[in-house]
Protein backbone atom coordinates (compact mmCIF):
# COMPACT_ATOMS: atom_id res chain seq x y z
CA UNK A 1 -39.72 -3.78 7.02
CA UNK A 2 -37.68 -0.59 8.38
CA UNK A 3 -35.25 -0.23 5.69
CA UNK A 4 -32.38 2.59 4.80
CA UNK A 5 -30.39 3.30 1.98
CA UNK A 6 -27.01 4.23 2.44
CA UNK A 7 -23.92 5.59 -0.29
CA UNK A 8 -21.15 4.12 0.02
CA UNK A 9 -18.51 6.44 -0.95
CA UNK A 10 -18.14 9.60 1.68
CA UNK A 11 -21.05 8.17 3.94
CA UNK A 12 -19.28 4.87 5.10
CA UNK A 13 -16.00 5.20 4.04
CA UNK A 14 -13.95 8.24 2.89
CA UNK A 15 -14.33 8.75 -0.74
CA UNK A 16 -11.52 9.85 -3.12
CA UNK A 17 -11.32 12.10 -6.19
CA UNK A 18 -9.54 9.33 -8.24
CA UNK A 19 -11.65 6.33 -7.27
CA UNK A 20 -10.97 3.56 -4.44
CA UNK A 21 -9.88 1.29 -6.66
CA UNK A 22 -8.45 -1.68 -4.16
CA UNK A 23 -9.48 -2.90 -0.64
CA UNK A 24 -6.32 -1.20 0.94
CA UNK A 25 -7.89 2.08 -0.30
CA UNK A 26 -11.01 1.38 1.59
CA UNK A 27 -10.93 3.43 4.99
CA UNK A 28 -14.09 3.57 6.80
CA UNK A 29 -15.50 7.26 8.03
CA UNK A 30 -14.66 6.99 12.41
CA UNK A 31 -18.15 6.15 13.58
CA UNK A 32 -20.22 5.13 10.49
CA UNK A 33 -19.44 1.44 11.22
CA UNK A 34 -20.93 1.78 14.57
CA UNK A 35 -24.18 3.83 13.31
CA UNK A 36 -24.74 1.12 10.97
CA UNK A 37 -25.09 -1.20 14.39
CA UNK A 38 -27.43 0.88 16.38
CA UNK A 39 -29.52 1.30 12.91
CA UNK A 40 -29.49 -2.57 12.95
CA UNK A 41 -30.20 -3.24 16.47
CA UNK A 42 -33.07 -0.42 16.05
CA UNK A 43 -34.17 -3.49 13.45
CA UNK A 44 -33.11 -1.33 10.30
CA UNK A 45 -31.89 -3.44 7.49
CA UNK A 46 -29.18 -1.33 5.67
CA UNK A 47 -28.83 -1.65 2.05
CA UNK A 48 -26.06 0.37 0.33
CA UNK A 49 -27.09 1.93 -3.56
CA UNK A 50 -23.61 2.79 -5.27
CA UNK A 51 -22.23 3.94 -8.37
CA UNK A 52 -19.08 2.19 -9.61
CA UNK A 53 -18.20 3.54 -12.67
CA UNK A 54 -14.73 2.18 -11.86
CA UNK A 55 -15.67 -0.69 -13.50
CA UNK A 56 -16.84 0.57 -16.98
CA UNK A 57 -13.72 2.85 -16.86
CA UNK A 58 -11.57 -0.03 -16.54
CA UNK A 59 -9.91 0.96 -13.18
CA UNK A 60 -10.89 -2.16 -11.63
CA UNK A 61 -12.57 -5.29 -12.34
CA UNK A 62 -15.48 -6.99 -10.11
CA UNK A 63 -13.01 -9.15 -8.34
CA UNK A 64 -11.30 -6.42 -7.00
CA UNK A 65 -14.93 -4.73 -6.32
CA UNK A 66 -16.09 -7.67 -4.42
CA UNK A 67 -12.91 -7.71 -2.34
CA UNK A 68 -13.48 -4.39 -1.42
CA UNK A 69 -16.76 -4.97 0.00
CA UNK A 70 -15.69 -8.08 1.67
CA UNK A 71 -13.77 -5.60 3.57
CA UNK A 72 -16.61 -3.26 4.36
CA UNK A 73 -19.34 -6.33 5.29
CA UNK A 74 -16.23 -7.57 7.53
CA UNK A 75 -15.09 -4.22 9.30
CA UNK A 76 -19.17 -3.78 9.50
CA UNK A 77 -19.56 -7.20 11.36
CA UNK A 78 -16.02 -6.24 13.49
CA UNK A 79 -18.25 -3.18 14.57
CA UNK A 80 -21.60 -5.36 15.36
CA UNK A 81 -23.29 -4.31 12.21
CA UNK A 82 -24.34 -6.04 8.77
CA UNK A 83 -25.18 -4.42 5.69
CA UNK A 84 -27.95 -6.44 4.29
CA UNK A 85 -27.27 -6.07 0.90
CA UNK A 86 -24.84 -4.16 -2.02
CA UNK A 87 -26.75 -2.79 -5.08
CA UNK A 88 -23.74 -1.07 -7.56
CA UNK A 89 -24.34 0.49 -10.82
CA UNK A 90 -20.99 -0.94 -13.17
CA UNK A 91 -21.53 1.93 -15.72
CA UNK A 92 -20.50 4.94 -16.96
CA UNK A 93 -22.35 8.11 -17.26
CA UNK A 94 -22.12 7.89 -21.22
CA UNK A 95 -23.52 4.72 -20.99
CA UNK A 96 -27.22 5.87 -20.28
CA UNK A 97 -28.32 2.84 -18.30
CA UNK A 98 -31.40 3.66 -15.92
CA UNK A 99 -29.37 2.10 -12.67
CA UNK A 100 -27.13 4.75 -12.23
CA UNK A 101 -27.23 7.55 -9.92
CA UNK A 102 -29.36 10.09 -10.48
CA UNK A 103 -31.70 8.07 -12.11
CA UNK A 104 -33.59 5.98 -9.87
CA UNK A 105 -33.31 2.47 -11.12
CA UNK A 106 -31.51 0.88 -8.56
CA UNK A 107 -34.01 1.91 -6.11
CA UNK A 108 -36.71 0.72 -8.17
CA UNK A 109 -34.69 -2.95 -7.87
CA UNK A 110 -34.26 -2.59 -4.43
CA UNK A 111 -38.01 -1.93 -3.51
CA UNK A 112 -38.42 -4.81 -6.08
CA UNK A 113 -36.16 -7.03 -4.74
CA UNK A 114 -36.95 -6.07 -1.34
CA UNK A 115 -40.85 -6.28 -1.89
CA UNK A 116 -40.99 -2.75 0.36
CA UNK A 117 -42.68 0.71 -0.76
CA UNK A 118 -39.77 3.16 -0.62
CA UNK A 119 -42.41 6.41 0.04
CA UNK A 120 -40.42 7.74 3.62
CA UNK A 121 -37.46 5.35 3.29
CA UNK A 122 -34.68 7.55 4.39
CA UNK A 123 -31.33 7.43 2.12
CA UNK A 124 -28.42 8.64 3.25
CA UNK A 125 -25.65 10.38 0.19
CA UNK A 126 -23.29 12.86 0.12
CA UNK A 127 -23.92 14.69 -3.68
CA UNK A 128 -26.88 15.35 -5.27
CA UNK A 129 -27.01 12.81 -7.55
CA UNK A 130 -27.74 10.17 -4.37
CA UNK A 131 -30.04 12.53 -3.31
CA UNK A 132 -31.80 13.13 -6.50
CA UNK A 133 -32.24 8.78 -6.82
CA UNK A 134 -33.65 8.38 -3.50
CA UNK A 135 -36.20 11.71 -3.55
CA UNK A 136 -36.94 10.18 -7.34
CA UNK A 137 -37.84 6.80 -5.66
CA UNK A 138 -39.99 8.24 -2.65
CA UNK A 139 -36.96 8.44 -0.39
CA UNK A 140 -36.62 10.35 2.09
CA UNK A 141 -33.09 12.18 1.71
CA UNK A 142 -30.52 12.86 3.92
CA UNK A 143 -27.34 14.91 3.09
CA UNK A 144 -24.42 14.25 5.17
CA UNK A 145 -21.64 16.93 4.99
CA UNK A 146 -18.57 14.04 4.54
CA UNK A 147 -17.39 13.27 1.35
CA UNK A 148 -18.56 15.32 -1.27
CA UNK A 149 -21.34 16.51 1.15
CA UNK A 150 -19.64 20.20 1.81
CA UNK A 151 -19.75 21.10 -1.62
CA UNK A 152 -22.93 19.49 -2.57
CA UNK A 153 -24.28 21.69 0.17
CA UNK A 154 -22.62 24.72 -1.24
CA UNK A 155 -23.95 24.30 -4.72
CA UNK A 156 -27.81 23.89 -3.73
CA UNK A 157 -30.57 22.38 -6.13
CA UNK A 158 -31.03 19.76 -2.89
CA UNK A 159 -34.42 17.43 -3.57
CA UNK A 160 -37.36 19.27 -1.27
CA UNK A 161 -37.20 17.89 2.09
CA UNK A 162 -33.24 17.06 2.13
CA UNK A 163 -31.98 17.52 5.94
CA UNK A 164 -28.29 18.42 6.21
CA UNK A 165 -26.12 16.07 8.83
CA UNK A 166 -22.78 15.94 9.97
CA UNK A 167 -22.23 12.63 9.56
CA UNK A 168 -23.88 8.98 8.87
CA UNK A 169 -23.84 8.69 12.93
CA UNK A 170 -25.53 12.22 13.37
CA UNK A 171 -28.43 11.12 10.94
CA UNK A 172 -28.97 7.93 13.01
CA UNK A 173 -29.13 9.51 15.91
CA UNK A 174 -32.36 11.50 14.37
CA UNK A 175 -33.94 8.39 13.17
CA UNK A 176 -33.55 6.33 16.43
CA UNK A 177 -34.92 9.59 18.53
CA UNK A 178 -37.79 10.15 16.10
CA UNK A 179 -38.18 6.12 16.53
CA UNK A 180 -38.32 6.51 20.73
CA UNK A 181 -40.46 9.36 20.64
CA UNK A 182 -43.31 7.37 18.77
CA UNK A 183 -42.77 4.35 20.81
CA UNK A 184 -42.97 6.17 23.97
């Protein structure tokens, strides 16, 4: 199974400093929608890994959460895509669960639930802490410079093997060449 794992927050839509905390306040990055589509009709299946402390912190509930993705799997389908699947971490940091970003326990699930070996999956995040879960996991890791990207650039420590992208769209279109030039 080709498989990538995406962030949500500052790789598909634009992230905030103060949480996107309703659907309105979900605004997709211009062009990640459509990336997501050529990864699928490349026969990717895209699965998104997020932290959502949002929840534990008691900014919004998991009705509101699922709304909000409604809205991303329907803008998604608007562009030709679909996100396979949604794996989100509810908790706070102080919590010290094992899902949440940078620990790797929601990739773990994923290559669980999945039934695929994440060694050279590519994941796509904007800070380190993405990053740091996927390369933890066998990932592959891709930094995109949206988001938080900039400054997770700026501040170094990046898992070995971390490339540095633009954008989502930029990364794909280094999978899909790499992914011509060895069908060719």
């Amino acid at each position: 199974m080709k498989l990538i794992i995406l962030d949500r927050d500052g790789v598909i839509n634009h992230d905030s400093d103060v949480f996107i905390k309703s659907p309105d306040e979900w605004m997709p990055i211009k062009g990640s929608l459509e990336a997501i589509a050529r990864l699928n009709q490349a026969g990717y299946h895209v699965i998104v890994a997020t932290n959502q402390s949002g929840i534990a912190r008691g900014l919004f509930d998991m009705t509101t959460l699922n709304a909000i993705h409604q809205k991303m799997h329907t803008a998604a389908q608007q562009a030709g895509a679909t996100i396979d699947a949604i794996f989100f971490c509810p908790h706070a940091a102080d919590d010290h669960c094992e899902c949440r970003k940078p620990k790797s326990g929601m990739f773990h699930e994923i290559a669980k639930r999945t039934d695929t070996k994440l060694q050279g999956v590519p994941t796509v995040g904007d800070s380190l802490r993405d990053l740091q879960a996927g390369a933890a996991a066998g990932c592959t890791p891709y930094l995109v410079l949206t988001g938080k990207g900039e400054k997770t650039l700026a501040k170094g420590g990046l898992p070995p093997n971390t490339t540095v992208y633009a954008d989502l769209s930029a990364v794909v279109d280094v999978l899909l060449d790499a992914t011509s030039q060895t069908t060719s």
